[in-house]
Protein backbone atom coordinates (compact mmCIF):
# COMPACT_ATOMS: atom_id res chain seq x y z
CA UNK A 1 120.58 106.16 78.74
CA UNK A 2 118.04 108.54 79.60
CA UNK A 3 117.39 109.92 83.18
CA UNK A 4 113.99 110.61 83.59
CA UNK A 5 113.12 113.58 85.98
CA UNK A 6 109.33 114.21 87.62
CA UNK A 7 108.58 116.97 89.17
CA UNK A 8 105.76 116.50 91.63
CA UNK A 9 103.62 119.89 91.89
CA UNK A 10 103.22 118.86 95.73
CA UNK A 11 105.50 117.22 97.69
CA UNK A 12 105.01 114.32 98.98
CA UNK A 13 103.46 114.17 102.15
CA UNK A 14 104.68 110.58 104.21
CA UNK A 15 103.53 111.80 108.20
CA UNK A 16 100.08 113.51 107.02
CA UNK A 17 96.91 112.37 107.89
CA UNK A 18 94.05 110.88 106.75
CA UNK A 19 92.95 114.68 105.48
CA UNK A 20 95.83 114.94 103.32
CA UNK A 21 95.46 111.42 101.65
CA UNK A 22 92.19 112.79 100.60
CA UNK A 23 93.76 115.73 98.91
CA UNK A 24 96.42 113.58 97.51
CA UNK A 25 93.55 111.25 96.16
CA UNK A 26 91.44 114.02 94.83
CA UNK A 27 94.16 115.67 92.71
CA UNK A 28 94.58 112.27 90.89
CA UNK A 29 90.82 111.99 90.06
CA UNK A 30 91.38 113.49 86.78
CA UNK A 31 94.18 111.10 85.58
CA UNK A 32 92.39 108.10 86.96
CA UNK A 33 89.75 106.11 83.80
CA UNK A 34 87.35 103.38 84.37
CA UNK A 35 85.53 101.54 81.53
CA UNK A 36 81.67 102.54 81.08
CA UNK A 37 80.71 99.09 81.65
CA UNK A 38 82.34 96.17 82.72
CA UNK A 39 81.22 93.04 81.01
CA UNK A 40 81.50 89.71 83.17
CA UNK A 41 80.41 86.24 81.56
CA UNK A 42 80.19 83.48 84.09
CA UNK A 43 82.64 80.31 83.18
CA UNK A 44 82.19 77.28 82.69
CA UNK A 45 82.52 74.66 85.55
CA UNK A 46 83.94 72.04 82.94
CA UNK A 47 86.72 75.13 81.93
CA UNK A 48 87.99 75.17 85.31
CA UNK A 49 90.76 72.84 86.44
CA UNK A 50 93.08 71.97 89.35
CA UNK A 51 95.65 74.50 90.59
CA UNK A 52 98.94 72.33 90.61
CA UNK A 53 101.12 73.46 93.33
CA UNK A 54 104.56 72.52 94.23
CA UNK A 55 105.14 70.41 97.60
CA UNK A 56 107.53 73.09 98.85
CA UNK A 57 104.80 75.51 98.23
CA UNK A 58 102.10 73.67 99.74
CA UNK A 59 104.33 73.60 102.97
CA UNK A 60 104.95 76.74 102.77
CA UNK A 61 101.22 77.71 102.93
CA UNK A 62 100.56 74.97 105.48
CA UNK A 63 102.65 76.40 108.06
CA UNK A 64 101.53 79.89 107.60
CA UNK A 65 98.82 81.13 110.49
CA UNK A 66 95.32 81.91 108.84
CA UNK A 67 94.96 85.54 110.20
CA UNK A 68 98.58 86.58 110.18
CA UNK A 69 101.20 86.88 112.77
């Protein structure tokens, strides 16, 4: 088995604030990719069927409040 060690080149910051985040974010820029173009083609209606959920499911989601808690 191999045991895998990463070595962050800052630590990891948990109580910063909003300022820090920012720094954390910016130092990932250069890892993060997007595609040049995203290419979306509309579907069908006739393509799109039911969702089939099971009852225990369904009451599940019934009994749960629509803005949370």
């Amino acid at each position: 088995m191999t045991n895998l060690t990463v070595h962050a080149p800052v630590p990891a910051d948990f109580e910063g604030d909003l300022a820090s985040l920012r720094g954390d974010c910016a130092r990932m820029v250069p890892h993060w990719t997007t595609p040049d173009r995203i290419i979306s083609t509309p579907v069908s209606p006739a393509l799109i069927h039911g969702v089939n959920v099971p009852p225990s499911s369904a009451r599940l989601l019934e009994a749960m409040s629509d803005y949370g808690d």
